[in-house]
Protein backbone atom coordinates (compact mmCIF):
# COMPACT_ATOMS: atom_id res chain seq x y z
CA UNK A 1 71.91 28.15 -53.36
CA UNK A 2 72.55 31.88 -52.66
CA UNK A 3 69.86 34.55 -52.45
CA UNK A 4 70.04 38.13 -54.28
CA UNK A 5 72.96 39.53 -52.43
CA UNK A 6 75.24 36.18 -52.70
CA UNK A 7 74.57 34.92 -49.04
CA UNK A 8 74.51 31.11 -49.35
CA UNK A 9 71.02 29.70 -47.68
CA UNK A 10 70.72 27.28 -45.51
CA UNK A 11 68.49 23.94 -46.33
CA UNK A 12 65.96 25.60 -44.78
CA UNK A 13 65.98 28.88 -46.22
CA UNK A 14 65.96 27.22 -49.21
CA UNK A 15 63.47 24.79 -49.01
CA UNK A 16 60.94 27.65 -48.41
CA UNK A 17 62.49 29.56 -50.88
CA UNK A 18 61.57 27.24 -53.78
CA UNK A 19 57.70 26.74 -52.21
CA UNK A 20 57.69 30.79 -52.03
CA UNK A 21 58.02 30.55 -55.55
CA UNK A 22 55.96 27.65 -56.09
CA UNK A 23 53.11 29.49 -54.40
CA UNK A 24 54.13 32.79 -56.83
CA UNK A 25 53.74 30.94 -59.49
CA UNK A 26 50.22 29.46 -58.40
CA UNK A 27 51.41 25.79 -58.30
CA UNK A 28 49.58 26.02 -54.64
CA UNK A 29 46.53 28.23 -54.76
CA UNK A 30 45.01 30.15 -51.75
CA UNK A 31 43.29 27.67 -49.33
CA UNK A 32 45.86 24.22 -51.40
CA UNK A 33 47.57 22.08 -48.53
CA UNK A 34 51.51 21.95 -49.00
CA UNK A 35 53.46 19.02 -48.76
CA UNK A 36 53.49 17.53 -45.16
CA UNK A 37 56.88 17.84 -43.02
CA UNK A 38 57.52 14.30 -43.16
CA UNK A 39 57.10 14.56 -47.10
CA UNK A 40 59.22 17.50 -47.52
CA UNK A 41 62.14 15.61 -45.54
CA UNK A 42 62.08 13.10 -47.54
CA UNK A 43 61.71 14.86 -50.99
CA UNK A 44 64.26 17.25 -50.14
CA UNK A 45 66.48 14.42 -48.00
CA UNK A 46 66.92 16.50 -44.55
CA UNK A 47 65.96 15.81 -41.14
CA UNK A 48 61.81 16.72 -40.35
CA UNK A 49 63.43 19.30 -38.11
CA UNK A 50 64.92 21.33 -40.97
CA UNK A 51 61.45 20.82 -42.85
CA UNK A 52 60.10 22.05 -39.88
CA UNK A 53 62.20 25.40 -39.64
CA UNK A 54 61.44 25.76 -43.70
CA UNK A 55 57.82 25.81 -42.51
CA UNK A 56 58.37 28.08 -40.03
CA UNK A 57 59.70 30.50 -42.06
CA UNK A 58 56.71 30.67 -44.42
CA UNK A 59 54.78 31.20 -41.82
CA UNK A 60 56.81 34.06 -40.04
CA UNK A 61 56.62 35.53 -43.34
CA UNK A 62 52.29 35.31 -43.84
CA UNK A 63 52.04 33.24 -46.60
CA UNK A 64 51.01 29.70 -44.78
CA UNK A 65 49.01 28.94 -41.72
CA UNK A 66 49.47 26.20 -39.57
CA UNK A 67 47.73 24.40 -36.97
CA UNK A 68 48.54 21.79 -34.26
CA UNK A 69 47.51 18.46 -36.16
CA UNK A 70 47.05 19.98 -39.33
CA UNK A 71 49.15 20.10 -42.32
CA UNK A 72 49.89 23.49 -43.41
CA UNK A 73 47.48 25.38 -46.19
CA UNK A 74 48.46 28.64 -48.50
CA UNK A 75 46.75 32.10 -46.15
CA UNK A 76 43.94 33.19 -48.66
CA UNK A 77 44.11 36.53 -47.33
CA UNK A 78 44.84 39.30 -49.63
CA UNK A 79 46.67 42.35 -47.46
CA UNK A 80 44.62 45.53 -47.33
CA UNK A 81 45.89 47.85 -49.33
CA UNK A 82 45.88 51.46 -47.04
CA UNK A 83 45.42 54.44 -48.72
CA UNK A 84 47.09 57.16 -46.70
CA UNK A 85 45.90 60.28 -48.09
CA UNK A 86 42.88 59.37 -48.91
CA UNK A 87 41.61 58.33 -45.77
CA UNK A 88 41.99 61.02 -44.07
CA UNK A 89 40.53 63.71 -46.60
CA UNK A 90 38.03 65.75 -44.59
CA UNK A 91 35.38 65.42 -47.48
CA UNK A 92 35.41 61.33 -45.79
CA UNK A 93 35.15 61.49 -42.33
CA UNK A 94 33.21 64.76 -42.54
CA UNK A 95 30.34 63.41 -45.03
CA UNK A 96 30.30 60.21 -42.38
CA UNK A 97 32.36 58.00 -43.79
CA UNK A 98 34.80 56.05 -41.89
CA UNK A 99 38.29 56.22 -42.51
CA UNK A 100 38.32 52.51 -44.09
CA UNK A 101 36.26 53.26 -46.55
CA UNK A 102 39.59 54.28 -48.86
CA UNK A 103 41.15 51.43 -48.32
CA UNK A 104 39.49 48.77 -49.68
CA UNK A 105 35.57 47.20 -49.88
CA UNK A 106 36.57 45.01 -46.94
CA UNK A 107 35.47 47.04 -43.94
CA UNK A 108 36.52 45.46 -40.47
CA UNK A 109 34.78 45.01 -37.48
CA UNK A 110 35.97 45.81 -34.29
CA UNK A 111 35.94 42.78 -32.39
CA UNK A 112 37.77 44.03 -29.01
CA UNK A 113 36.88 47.99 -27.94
CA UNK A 114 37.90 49.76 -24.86
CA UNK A 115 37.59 53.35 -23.54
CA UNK A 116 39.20 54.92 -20.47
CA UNK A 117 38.47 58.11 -19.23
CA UNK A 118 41.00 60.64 -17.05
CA UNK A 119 43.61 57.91 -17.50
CA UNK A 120 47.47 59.02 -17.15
CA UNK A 121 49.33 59.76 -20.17
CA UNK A 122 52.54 58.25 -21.10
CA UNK A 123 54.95 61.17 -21.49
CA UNK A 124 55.56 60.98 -25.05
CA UNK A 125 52.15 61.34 -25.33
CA UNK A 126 51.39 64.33 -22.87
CA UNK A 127 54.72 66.17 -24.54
CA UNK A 128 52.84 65.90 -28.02
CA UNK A 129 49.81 66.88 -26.50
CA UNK A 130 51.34 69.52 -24.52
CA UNK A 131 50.22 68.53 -21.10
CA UNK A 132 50.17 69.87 -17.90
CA UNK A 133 51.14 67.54 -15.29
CA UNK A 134 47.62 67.18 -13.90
CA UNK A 135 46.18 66.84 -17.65
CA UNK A 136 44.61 63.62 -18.07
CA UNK A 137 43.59 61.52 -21.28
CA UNK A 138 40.37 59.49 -22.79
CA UNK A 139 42.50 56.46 -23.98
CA UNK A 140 40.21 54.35 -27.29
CA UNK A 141 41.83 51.18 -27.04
CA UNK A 142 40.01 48.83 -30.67
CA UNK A 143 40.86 45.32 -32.14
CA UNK A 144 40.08 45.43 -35.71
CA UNK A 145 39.30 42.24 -37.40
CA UNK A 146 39.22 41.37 -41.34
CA UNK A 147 37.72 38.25 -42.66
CA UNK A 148 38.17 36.75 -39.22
CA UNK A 149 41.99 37.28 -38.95
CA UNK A 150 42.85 40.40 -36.41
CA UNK A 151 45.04 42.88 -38.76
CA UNK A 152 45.49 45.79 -36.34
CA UNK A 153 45.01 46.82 -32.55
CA UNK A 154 45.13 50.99 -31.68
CA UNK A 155 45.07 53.26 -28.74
CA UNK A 156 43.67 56.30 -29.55
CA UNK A 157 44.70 59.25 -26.66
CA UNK A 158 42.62 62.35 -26.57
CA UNK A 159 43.34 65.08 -24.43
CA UNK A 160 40.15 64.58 -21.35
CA UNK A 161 39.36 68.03 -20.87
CA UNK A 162 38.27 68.09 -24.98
CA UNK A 163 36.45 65.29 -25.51
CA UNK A 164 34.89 65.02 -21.87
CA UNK A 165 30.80 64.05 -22.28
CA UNK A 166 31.07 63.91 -26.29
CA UNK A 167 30.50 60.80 -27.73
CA UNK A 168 34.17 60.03 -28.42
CA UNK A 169 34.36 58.68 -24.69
CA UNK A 170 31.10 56.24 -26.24
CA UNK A 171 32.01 53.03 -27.76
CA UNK A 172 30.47 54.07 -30.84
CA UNK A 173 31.31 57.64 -31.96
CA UNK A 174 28.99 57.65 -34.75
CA UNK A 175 29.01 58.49 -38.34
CA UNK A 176 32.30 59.55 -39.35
CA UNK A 177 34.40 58.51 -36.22
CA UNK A 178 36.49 60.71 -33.98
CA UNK A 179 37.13 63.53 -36.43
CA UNK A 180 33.99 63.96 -37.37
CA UNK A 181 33.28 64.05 -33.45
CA UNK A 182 35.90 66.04 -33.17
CA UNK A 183 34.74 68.89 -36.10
CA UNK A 184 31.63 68.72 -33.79
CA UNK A 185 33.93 70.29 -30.75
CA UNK A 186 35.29 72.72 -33.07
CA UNK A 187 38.56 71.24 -33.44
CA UNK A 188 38.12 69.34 -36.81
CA UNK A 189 41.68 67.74 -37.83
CA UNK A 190 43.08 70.00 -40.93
CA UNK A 191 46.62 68.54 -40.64
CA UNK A 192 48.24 65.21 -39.81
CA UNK A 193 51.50 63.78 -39.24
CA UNK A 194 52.13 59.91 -39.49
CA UNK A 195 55.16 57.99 -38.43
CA UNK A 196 55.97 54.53 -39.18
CA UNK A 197 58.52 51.91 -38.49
CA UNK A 198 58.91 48.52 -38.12
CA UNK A 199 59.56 46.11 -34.97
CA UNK A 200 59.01 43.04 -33.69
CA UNK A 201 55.84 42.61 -31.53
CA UNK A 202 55.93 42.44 -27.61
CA UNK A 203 54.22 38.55 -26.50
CA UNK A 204 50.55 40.66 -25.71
CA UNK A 205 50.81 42.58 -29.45
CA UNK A 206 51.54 39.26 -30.82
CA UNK A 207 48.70 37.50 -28.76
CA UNK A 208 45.87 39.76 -29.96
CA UNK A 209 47.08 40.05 -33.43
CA UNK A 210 47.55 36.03 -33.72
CA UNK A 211 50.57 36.60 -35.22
CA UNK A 212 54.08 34.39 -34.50
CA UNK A 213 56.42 36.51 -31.91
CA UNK A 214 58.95 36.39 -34.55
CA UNK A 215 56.73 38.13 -37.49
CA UNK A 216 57.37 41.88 -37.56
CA UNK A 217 54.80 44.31 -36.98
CA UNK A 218 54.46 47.96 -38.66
CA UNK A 219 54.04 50.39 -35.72
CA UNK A 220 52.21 53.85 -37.30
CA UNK A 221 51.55 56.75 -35.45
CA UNK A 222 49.49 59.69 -36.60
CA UNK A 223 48.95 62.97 -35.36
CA UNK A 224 46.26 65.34 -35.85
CA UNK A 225 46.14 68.73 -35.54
CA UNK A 226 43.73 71.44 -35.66
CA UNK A 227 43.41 74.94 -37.60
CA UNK A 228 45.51 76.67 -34.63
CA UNK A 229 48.13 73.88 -34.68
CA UNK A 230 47.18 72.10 -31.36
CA UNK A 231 47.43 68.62 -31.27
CA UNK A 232 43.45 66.88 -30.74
CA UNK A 233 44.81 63.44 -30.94
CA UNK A 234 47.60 60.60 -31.06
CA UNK A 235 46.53 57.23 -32.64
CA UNK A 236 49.07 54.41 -32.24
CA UNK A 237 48.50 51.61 -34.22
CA UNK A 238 49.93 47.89 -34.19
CA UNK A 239 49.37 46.63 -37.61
CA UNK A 240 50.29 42.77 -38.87
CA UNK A 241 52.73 43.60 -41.17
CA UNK A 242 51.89 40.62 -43.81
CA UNK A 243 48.63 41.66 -43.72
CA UNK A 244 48.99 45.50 -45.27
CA UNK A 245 50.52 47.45 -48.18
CA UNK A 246 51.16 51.09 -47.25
CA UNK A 247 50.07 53.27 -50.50
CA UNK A 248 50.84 56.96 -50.44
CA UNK A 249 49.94 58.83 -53.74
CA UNK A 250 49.90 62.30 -54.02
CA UNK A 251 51.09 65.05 -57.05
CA UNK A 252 54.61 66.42 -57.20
């Protein structure tokens, strides 16, 4: 068995290659149990190990879960689908909105929130902000969490001598988040730049995100800008990448 390009599979690859398309075609449902290991190796006629490894790459690729004891059941997760431009429209976060509120009706809850005050910036971070060496940073360090299942962790890094003794060095920023906040300081965003690629996770990104070391993660990082072009803040976020769908719409 060969995949799109010609490269033959191994067992493995294709063993979860024919339950990928078992699950596609609804044969297992969201929440069904698949076939134990055991059952598979004998079905298919190859060692448990090679089961095993088919397992593994279902998981690694978000469509099972597994735990120790268990047999393995189909995620019933559906990935949020992130609206881009739309979430950061200033008619959102400015009417008190949160950002989320594009995406989709699930809104997460932040299950893990930090803040750090006159921390040290990391220098690709005070070269974006345009620090001085003895410029400092309010770091917002948040754990979002969707039905349960942790989807995204972000560090937030605002310049300290902006936001110092506003309520975006509080926990909770209030209606309509850290622009909002930020319009308050007279520095509302009115441009934004996002980058995004794709890596695998270091051991603590995979740890909080609950997410197998060998699953890739989507790193995004947005900048945003005020009317005289300075930079008011870098968000770096960690996002599961089985657990999103990037959507950018926009005219020609």
């Amino acid at each position: 068995m060969t995949d799109e390009t010609g490269v033959q599979l191994t067992k493995a690859q294709q063993i979860a290659a024919e339950l990928k398309a078992a699950i596609e075609r609804g044969d297992y449902g969201p929440g069904d149990r698949l076939p134990g290991e055991n059952a598979l190796a004998a079905e298919y006629e190859v060692a448990a190990l090679t089961a095993r490894r088919a397992m593994k790459i279902l998981r690694t690729e978000g469509l099972i879960e597994t735990k120790r004891g268990a047999v393995a059941r189909v995620i019933s997760f559906h990935p949020i689908r992130r609206r881009g431009i739309q979430r950061l429209a200033r008619n959102r976060w400015g009417s008190g909105k949160t950002v989320w509120s594009a995406d989709d009706h699930r809104a997460p809850d932040v299950d893990q929130i930090t803040v750090l005050e006159d921390a040290a910036a990391p220098q690709h971070i005070s070269d974006v902000l345009e620090l001085t060496p003895d410029d400092t940073v309010c770091v917002r360090s948040r754990r979002y969490v969707v039905e349960g299942r942790p989807v995204m962790i972000a560090e937030s890094y605002l310049p300290q001598s902006l936001v110092a003794g506003s309520p975006i060095v509080q926990a909770d920023t209030g209606p309509g988040g850290i622009y909002a906040r930020l319009a308050d300081l007279g520095h509302a965003p009115t441009h934004f730049r996002e980058e995004i690629r794709v890596r695998m996770p270091s051991s603590e990104e995979a740890d909080r995100l609950a997410i197998p070391t060998d699953r890739t993660v989507i790193k995004l990082a947005r900048t945003a800008f005020d009317s005289e072009g300075r930079a008011v803040e870098i968000n770096e976020m960690t996002m599961d990448s089985t657990a999103y769908v990037l959507d950018y719409e926009f005219d020609a």
